[in-house]
N, C-alpha and C. Protein backbone atom coordinates (compact mmCIF):
# COMPACT_ATOMS: atom_id res chain seq x y z
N UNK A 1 -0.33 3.36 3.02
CA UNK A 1 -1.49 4.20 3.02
C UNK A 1 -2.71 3.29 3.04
N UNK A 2 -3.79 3.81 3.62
CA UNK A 2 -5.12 2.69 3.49
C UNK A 2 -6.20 4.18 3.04
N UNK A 3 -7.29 3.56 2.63
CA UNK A 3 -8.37 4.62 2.39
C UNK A 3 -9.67 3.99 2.61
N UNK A 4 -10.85 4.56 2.83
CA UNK A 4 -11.95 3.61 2.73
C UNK A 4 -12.13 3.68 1.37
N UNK A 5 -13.06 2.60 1.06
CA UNK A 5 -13.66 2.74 -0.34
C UNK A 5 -14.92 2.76 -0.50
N UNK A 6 -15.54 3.64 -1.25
CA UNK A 6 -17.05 4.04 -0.78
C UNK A 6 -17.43 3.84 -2.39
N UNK A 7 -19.05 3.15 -1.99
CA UNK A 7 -19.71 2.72 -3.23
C UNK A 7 -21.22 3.73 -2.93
N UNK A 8 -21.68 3.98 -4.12
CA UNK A 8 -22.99 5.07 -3.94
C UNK A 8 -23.33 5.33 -2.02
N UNK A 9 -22.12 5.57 -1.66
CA UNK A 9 -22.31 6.90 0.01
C UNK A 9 -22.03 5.63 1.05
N UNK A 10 -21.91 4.56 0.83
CA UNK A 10 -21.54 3.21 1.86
C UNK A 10 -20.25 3.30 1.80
N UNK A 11 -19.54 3.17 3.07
CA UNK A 11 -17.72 2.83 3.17
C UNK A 11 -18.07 1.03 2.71
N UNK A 12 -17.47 0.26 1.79
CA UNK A 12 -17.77 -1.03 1.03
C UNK A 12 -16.57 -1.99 1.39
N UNK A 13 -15.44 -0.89 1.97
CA UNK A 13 -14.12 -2.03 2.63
C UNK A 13 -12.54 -1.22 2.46
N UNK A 14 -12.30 -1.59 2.41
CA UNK A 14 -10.75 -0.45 2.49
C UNK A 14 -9.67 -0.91 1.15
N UNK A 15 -8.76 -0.03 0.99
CA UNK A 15 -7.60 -0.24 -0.15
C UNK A 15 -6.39 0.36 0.75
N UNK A 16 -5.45 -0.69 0.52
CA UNK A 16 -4.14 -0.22 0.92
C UNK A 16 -3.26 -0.64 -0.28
N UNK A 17 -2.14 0.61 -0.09
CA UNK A 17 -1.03 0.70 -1.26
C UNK A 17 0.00 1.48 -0.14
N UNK A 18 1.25 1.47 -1.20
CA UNK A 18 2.77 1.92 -0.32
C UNK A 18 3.01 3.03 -1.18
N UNK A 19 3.79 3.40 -0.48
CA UNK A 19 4.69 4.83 -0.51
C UNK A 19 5.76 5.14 -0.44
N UNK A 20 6.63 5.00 -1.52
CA UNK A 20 8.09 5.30 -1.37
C UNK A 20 8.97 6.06 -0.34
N UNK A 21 10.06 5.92 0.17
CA UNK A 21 10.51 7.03 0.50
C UNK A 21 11.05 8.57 0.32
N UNK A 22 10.70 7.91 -1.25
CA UNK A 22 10.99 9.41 -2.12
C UNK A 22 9.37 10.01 -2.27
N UNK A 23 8.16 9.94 -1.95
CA UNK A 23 6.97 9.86 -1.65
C UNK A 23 6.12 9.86 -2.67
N UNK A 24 6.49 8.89 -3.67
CA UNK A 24 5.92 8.17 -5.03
C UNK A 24 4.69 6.89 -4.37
N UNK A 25 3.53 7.33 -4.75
CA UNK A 25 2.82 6.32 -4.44
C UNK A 25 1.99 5.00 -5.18
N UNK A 26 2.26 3.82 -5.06
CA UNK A 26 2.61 2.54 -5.39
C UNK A 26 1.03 1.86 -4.96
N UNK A 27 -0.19 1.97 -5.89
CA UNK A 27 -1.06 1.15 -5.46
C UNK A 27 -1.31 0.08 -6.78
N UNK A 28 -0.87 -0.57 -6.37
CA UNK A 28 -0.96 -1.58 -8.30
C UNK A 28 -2.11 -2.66 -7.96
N UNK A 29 -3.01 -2.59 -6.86
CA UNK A 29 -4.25 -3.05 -7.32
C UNK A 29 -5.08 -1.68 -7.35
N UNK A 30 -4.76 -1.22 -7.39
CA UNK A 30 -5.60 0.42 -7.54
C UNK A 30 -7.09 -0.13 -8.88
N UNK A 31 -6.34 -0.85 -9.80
CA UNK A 31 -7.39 -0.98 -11.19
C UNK A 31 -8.46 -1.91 -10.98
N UNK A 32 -8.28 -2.86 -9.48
CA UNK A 32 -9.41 -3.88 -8.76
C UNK A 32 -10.47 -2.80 -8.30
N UNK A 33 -10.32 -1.83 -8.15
CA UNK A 33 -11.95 -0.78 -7.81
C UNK A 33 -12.69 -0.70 -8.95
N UNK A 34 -13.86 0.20 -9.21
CA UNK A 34 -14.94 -0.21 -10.12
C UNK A 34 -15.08 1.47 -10.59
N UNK A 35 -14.86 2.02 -11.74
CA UNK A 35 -14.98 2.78 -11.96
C UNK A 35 -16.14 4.22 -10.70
N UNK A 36 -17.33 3.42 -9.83
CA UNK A 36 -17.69 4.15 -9.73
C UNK A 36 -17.65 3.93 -7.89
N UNK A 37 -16.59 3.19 -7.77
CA UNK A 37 -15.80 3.68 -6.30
C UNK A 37 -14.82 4.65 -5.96
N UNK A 38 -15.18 4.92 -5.17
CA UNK A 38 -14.03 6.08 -4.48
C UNK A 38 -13.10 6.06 -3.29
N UNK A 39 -12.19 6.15 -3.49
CA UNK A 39 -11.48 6.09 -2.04
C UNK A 39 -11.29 7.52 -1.37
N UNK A 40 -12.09 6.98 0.19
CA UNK A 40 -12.07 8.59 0.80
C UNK A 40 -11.44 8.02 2.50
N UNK A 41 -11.09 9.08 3.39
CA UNK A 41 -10.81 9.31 3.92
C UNK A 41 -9.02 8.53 4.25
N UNK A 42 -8.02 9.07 3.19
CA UNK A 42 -6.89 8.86 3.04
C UNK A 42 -5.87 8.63 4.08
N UNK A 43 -5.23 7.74 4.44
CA UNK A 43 -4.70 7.67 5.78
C UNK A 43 -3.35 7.23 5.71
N UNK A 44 -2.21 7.78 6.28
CA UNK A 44 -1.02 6.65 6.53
C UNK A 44 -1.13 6.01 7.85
N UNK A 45 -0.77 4.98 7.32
CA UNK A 45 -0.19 4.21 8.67
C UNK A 45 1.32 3.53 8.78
N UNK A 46 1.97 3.04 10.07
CA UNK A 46 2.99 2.33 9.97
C UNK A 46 3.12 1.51 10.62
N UNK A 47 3.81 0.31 10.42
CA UNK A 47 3.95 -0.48 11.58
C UNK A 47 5.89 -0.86 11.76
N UNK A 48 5.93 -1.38 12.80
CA UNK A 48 7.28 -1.86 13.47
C UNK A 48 7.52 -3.02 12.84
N UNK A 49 8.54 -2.93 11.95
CA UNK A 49 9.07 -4.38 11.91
C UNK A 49 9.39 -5.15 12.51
N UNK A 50 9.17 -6.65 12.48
CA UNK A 50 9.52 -7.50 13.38
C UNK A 50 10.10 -8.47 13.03
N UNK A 51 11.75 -8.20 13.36
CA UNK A 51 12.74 -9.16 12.09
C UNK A 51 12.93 -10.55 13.04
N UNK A 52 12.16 -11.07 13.61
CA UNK A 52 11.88 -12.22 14.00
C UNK A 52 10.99 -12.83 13.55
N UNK A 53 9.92 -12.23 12.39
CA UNK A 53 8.74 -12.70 12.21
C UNK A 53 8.70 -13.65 10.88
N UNK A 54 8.39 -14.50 10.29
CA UNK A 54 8.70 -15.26 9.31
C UNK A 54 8.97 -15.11 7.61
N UNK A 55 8.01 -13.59 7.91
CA UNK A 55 8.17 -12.78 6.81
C UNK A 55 8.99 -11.51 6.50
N UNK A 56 9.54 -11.61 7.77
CA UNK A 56 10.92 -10.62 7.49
C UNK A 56 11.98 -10.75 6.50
N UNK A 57 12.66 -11.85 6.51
CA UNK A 57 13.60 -12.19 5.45
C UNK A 57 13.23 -12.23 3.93
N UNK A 58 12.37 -12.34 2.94
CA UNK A 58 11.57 -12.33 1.94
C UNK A 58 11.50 -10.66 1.57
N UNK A 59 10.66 -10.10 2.89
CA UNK A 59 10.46 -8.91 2.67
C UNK A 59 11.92 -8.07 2.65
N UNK A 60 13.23 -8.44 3.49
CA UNK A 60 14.25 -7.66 3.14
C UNK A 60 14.74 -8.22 2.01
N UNK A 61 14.56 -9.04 1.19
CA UNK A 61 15.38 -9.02 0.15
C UNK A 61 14.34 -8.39 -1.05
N UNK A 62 13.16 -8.49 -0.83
CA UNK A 62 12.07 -7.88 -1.79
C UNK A 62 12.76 -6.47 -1.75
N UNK A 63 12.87 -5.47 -0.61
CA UNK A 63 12.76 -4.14 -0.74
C UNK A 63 14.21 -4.21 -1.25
N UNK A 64 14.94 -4.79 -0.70
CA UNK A 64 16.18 -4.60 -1.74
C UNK A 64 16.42 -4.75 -3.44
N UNK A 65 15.44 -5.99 -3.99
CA UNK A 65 15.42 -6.00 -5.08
C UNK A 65 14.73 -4.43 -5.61
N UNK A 66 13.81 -4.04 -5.18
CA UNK A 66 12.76 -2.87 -5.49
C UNK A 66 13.78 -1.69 -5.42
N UNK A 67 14.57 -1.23 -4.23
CA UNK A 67 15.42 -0.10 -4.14
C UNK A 67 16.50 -0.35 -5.35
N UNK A 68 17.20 -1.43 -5.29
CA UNK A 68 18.22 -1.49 -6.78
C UNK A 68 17.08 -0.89 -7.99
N UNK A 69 16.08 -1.60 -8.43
CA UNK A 69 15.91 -1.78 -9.74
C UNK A 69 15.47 -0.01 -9.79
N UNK A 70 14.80 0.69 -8.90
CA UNK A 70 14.19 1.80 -8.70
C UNK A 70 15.29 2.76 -8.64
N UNK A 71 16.65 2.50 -8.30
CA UNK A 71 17.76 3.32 -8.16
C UNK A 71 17.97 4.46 -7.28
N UNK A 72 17.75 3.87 -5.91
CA UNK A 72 17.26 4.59 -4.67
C UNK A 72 18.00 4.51 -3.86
């Protein structure tokens, strides 16, 4: 998911967080905004994995650690 983040009526830069497949949503820098920011215009996005890319392998064993411990 990405959102803008808006400070007194200015978009100030964006926040992205994930989304389970069970559709639990996962923003754990969420608490880096400032009490008097807002995130507006809510969006998913996705992209194509690319298990050639250097960070593929890391990331499949990450989501695997995450799906075990989460019991998914």
């Amino acid at each position: 998911m990405v959102a803008d983040v808006e400070y007194e009526g200015r978009v100030e830069g964006v926040h992205y967080w994930n989304v389970t497949p069970g559709g639990v949503e996962l923003a754990l820098t969420r608490d880096q905004l400032a009490s008097d920011e807002s995130l507006i215009n809510r969006r998913r996005v996705s992209a194509e994995r690319n298990s050639s890319s250097a960070g593929e392998q890391p990331f499949q064993l990450l989501k695997e650690r995450v799906t075990t411990a989460l019991g998914s």
